[in-house]
C-alpha atoms as a PDB file:
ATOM      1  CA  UNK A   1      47.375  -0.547  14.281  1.00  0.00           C
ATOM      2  CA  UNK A   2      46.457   0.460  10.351  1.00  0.00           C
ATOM      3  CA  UNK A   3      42.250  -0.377  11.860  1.00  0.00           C
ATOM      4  CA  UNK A   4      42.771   1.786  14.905  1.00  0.00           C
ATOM      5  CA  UNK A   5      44.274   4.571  12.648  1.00  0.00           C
ATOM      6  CA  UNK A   6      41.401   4.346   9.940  1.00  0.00           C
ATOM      7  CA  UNK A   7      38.539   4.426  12.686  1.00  0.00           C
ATOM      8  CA  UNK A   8      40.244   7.611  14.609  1.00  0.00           C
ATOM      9  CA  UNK A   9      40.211   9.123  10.547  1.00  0.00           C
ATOM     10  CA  UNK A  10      36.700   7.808  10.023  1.00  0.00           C
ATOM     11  CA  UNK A  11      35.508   9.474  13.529  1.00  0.00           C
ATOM     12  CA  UNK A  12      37.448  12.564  12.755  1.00  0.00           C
ATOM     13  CA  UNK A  13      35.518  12.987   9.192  1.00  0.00           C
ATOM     14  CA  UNK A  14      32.429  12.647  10.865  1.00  0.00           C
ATOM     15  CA  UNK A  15      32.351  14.092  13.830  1.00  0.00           C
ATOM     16  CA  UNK A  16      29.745  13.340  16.213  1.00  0.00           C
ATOM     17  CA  UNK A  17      26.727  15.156  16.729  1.00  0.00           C
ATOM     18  CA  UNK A  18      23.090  14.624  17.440  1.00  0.00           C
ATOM     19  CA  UNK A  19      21.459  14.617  14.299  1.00  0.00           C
ATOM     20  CA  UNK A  20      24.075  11.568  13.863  1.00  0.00           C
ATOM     21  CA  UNK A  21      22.684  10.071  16.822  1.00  0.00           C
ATOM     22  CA  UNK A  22      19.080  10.342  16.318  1.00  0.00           C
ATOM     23  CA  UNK A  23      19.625   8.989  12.661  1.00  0.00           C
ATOM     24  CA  UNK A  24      21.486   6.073  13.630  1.00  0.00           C
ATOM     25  CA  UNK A  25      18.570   5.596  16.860  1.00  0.00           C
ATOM     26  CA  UNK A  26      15.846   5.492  13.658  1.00  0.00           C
ATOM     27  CA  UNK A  27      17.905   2.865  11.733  1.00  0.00           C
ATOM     28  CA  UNK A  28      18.065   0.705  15.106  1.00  0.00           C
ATOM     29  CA  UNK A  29      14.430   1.332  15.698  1.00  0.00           C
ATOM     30  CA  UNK A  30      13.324   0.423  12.318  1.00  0.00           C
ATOM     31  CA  UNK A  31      15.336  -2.799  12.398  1.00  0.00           C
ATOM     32  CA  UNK A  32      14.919  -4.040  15.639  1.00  0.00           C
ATOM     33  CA  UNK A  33      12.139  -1.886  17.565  1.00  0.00           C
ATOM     34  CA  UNK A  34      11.913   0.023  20.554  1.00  0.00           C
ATOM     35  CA  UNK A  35      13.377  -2.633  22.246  1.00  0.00           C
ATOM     36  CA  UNK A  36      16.576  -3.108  19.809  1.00  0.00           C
ATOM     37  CA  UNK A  37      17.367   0.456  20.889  1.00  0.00           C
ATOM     38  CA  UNK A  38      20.478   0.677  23.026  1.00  0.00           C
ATOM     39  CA  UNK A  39      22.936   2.997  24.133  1.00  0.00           C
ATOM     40  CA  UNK A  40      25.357  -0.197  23.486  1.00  0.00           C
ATOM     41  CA  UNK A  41      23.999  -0.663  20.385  1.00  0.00           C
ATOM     42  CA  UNK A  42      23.971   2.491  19.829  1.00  0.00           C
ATOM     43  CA  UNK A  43      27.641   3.548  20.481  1.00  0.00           C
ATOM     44  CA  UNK A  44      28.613   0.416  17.916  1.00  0.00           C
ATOM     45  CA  UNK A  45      26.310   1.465  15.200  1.00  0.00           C
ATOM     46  CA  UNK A  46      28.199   5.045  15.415  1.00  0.00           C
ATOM     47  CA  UNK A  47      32.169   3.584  16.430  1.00  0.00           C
ATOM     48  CA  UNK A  48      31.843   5.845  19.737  1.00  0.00           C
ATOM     49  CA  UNK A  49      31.690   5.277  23.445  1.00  0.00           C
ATOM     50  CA  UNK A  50      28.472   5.808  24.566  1.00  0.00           C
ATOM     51  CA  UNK A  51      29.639   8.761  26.864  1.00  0.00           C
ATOM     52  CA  UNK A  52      30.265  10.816  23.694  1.00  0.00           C
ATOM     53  CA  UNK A  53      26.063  10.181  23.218  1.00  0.00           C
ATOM     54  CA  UNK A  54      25.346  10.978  26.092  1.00  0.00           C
ATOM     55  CA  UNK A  55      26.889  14.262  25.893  1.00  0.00           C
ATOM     56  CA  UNK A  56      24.200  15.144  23.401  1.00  0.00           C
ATOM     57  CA  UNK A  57      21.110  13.303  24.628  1.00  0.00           C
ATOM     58  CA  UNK A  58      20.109  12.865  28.294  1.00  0.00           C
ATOM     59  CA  UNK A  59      18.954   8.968  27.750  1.00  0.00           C
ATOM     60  CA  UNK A  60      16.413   6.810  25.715  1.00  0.00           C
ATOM     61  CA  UNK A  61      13.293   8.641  26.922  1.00  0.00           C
ATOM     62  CA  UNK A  62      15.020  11.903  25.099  1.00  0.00           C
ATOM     63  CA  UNK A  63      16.534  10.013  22.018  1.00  0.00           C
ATOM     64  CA  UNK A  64      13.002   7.880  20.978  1.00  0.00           C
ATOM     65  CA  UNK A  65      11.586  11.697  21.696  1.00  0.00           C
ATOM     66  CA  UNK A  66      13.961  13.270  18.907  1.00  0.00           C
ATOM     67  CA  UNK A  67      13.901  10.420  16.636  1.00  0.00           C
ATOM     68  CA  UNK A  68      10.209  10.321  16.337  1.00  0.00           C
ATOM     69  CA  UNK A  69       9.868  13.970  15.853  1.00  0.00           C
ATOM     70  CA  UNK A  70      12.708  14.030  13.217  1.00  0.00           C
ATOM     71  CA  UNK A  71      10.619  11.194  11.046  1.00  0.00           C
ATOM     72  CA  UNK A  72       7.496  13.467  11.895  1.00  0.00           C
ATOM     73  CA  UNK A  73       9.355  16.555  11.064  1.00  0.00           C
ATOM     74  CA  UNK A  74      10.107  14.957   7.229  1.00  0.00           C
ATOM     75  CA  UNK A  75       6.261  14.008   6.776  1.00  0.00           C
ATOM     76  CA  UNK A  76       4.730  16.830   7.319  1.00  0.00           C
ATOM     77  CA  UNK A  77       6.409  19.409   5.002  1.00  0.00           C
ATOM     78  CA  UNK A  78       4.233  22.601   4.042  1.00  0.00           C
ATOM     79  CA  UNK A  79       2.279  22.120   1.245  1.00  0.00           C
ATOM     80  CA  UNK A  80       3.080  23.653  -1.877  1.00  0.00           C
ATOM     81  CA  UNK A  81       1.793  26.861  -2.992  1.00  0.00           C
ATOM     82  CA  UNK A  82      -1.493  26.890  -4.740  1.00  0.00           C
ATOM     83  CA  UNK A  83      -2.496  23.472  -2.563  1.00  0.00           C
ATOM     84  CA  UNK A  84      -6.529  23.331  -1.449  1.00  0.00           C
ATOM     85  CA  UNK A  85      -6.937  23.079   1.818  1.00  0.00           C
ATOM     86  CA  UNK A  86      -8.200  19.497   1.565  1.00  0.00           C
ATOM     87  CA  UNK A  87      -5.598  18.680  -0.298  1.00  0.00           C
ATOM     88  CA  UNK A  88      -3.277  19.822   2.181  1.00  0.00           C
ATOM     89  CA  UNK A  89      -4.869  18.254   4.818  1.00  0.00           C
ATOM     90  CA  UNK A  90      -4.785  14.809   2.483  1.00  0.00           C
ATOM     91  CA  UNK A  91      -0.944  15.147   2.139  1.00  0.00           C
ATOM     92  CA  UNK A  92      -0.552  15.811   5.886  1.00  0.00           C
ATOM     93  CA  UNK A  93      -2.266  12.110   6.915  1.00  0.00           C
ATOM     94  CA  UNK A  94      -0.991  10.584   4.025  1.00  0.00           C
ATOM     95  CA  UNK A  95       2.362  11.998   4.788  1.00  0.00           C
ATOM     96  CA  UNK A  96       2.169  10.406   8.524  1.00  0.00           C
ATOM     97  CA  UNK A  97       0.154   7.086   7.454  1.00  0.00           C
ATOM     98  CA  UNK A  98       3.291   6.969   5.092  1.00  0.00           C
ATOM     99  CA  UNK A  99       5.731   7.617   7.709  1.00  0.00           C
ATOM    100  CA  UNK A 100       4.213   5.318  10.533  1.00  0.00           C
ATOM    101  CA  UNK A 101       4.212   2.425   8.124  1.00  0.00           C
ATOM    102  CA  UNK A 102       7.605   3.081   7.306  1.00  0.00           C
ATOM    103  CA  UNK A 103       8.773   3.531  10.935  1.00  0.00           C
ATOM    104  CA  UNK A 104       6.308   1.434  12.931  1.00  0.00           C
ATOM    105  CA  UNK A 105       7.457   2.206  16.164  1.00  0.00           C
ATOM    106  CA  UNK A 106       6.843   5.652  15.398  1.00  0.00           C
ATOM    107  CA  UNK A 107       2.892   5.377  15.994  1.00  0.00           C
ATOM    108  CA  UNK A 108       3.427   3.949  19.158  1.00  0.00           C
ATOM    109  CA  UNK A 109       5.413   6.747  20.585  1.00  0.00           C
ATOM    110  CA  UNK A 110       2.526   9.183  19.518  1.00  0.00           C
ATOM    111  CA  UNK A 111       0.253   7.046  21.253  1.00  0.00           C
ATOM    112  CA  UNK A 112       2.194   7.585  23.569  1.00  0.00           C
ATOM    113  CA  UNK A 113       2.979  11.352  23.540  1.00  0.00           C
ATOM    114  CA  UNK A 114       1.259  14.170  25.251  1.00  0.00           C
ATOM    115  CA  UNK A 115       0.926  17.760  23.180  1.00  0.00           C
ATOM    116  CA  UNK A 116       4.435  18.115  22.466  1.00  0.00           C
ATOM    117  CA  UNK A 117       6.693  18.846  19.425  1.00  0.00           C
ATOM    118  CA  UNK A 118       6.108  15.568  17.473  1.00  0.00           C
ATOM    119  CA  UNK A 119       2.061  15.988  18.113  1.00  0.00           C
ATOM    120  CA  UNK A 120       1.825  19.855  17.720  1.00  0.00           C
ATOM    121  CA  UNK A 121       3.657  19.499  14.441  1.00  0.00           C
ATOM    122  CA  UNK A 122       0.758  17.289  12.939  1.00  0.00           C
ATOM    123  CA  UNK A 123      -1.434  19.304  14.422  1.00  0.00           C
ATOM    124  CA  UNK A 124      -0.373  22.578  13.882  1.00  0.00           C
ATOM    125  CA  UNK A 125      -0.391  21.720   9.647  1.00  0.00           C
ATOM    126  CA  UNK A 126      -3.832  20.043  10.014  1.00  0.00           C
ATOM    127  CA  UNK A 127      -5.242  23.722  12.152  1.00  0.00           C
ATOM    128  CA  UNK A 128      -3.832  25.620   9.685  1.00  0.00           C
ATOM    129  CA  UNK A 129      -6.041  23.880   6.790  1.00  0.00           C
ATOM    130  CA  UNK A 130      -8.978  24.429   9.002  1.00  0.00           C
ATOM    131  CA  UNK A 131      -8.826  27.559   9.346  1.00  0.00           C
ATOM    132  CA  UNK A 132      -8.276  27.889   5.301  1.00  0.00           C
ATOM    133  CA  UNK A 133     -11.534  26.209   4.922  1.00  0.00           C
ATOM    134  CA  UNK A 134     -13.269  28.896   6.981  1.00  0.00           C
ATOM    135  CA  UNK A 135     -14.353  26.770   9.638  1.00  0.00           C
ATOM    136  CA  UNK A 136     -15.637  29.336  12.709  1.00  0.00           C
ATOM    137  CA  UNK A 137     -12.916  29.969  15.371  1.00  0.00           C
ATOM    138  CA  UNK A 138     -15.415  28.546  17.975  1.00  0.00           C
ATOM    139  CA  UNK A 139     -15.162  25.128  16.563  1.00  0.00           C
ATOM    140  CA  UNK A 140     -11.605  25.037  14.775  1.00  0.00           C
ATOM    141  CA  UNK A 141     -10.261  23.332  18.094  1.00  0.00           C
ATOM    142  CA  UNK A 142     -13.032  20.421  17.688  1.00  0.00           C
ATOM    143  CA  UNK A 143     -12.725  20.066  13.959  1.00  0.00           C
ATOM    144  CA  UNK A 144      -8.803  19.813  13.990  1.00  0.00           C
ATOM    145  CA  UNK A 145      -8.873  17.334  17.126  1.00  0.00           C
ATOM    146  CA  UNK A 146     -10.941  15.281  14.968  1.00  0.00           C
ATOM    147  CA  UNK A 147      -8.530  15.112  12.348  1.00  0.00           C
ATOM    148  CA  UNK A 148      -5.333  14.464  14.460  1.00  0.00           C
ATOM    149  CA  UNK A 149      -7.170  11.732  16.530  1.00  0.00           C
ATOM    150  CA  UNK A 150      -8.499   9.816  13.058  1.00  0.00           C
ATOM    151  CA  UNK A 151      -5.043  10.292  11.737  1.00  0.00           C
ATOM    152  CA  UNK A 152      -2.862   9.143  14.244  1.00  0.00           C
ATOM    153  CA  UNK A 153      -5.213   6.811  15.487  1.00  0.00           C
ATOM    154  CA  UNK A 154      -5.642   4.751  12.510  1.00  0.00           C
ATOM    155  CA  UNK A 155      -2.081   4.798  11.622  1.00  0.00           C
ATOM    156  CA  UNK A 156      -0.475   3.628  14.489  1.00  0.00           C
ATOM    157  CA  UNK A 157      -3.406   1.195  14.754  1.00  0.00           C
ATOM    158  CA  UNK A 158      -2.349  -0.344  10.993  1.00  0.00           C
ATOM    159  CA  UNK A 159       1.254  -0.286  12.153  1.00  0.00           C
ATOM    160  CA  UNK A 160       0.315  -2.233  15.440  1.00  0.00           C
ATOM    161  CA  UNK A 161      -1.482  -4.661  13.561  1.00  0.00           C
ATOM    162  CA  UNK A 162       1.405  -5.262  11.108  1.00  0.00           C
ATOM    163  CA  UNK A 163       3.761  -5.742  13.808  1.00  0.00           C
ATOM    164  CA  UNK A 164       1.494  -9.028  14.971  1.00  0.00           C
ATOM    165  CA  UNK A 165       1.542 -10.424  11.937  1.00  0.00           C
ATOM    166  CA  UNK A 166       4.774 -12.989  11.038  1.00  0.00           C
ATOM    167  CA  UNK A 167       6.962 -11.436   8.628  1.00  0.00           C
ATOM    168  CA  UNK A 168       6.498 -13.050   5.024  1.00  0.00           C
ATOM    169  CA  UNK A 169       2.951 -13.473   5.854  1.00  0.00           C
ATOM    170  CA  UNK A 170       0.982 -13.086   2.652  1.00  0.00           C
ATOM    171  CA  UNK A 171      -1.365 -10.200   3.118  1.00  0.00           C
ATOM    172  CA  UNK A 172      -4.223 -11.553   1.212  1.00  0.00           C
ATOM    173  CA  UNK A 173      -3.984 -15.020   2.874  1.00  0.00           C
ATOM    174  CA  UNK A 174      -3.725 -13.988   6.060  1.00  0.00           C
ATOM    175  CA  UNK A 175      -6.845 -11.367   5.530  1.00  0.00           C
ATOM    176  CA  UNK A 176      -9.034 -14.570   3.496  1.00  0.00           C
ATOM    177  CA  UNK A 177      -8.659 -16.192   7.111  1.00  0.00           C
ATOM    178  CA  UNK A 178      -9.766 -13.332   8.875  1.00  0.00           C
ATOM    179  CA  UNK A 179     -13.005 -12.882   6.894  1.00  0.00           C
ATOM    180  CA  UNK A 180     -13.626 -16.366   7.229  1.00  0.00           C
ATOM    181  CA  UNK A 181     -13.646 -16.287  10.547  1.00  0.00           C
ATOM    182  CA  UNK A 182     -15.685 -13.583  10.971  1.00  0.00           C
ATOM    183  CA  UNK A 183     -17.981 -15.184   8.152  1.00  0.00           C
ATOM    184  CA  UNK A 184     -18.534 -17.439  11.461  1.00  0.00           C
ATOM    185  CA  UNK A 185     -19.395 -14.979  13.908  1.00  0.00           C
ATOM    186  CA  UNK A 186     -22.605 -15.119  15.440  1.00  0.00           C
ATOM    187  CA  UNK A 187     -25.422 -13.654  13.083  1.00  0.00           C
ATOM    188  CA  UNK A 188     -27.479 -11.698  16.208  1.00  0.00           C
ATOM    189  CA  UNK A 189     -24.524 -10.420  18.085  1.00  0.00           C
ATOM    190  CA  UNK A 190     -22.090  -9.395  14.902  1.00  0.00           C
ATOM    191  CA  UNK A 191     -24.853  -8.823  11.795  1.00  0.00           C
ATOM    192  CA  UNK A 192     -22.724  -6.114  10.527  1.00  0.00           C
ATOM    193  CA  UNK A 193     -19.122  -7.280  10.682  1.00  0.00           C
ATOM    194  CA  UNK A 194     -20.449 -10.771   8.682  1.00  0.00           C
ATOM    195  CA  UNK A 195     -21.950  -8.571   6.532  1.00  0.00           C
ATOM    196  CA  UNK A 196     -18.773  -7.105   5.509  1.00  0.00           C
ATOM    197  CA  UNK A 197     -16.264  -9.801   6.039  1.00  0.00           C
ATOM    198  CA  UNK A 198     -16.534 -10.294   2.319  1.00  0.00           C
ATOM    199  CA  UNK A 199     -14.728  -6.571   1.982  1.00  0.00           C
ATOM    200  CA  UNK A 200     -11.504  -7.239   4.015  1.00  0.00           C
ATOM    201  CA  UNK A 201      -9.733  -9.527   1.933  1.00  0.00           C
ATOM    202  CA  UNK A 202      -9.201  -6.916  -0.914  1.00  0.00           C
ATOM    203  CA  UNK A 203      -9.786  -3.321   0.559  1.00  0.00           C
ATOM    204  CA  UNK A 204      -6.879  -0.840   0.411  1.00  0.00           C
ATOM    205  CA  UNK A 205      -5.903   0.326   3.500  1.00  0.00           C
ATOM    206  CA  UNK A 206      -4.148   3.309   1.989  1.00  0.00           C
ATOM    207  CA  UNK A 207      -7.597   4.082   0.305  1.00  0.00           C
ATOM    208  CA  UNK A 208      -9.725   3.145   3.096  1.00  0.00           C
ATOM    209  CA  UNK A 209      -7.256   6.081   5.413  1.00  0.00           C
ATOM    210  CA  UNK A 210      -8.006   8.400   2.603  1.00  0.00           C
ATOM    211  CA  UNK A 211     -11.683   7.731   2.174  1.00  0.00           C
ATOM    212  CA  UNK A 212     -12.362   8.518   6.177  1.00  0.00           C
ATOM    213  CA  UNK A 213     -10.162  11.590   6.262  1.00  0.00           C
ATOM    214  CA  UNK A 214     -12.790  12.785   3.214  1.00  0.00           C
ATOM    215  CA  UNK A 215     -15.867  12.115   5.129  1.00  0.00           C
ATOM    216  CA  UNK A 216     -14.609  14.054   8.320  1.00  0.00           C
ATOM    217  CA  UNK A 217     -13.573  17.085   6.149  1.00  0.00           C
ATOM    218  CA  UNK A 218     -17.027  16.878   4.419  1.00  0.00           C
ATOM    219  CA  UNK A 219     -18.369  17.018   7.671  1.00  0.00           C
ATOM    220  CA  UNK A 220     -16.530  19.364   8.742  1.00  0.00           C
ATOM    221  CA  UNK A 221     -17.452  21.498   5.520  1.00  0.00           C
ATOM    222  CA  UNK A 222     -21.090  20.742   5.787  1.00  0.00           C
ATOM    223  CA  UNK A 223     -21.571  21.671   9.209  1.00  0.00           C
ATOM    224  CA  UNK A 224     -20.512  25.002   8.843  1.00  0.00           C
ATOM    225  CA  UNK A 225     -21.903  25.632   5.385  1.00  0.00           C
ATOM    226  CA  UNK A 226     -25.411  28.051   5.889  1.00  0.00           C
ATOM    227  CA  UNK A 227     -28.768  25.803   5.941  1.00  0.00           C
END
């Protein structure tokens, strides 16, 4: 009887509500995936019968929606005043690599997504720095596309790639096997990747994300810069 009365306190000092909901959905999802997300789960995690959640979302579909653009939402806060434009744009992947890597699932669901909140966010910061750097309306479309593709692409594909790998796995080790392997390759049909299997046991993949968002906005730059 004492239990039953201290869960009715506990629900009535924290009442229900849907930012509750979608943070508990992101600790499920982090733990156990997309799949480990359950309205059964859910309704445990949060001491509630999962008619109270669905009061406030419709069903999964709408819950992995709001939880993905809530960890979005956090990693791409306006820069701070005074910020370059390609610094901005910097802080805006690194702020999603950051957050995918952190919340794995997360890249898979903008895979996923069409050109909705969670997207338009990422892209709407990224546009905004391209238009800073004075890139020509005509082209501000292409050269902020660009950006959002490289950025979400290679995130969620480093998040994808660290879900196949066993936990505990020792990065270097497991990357020392890789190169050797491509070491191995054929020397006609893959001249390039043995050339650089040497490279992938050490390289930085935070630096590497980095390094490719500064040749696109170079490129960017340089193509609109007078001959």
């Amino acid at each position: 009887m004492a239990a039953t009365r201290t869960r009715r306190t506990e629900r009535r000092e924290h009442p229900l509500s849907r930012e509750r909901i979608v943070e508990a959905a992101i600790g499920l999802l982090d733990a156990a995936g997309e799949s480990g997300l359950t309205f059964r789960a859910l309704a445990e995690r949060l001491a509630t019968g999962p008619g109270a959640i669905y009061w406030h979302v419709t069903g999964k579909d709408e819950l992995l929606h709001a939880a993905t653009d809530a960890v979005v939402t956090a990693a791409v806060s306006p820069a701070a005043a005074g910020t370059s434009p390609r610094d901005a744009v910097r802080a805006t992947a690194l702020g999603v690599f950051d957050a995918i890597e952190a919340h794995p699932w997360v890249g898979a669901q903008l895979a996923r997504s069409s050109m909705d909140a969670p997207i338009l966010r990422i892209f709407e910061r990224l546009g905004r720095q391209v238009q800073a750097l004075g890139v020509p309306r005509a082209v501000q479309f292409t050269a902020a596309s660009a950006l959002l593709n490289y950025v979400v692409g290679v995130a969620g594909q480093n998040a994808a790639s660290a879900r196949t790998v066993e936990p505990g796995t020792d990065r270097t080790e497991f990357l020392t096997a890789m190169a050797a392997a491509w070491a191995d390759l054929d020397p006609e049909e893959y001249r390039f990747v043995r050339d650089i299997a040497g490279d992938l046991p050490h390289h930085d993949d935070r630096v590497e994300f980095l390094a490719g968002i500064d040749l696109i906005l170079t490129g960017i730059v340089s193509r609109e810069r007078p001959a």
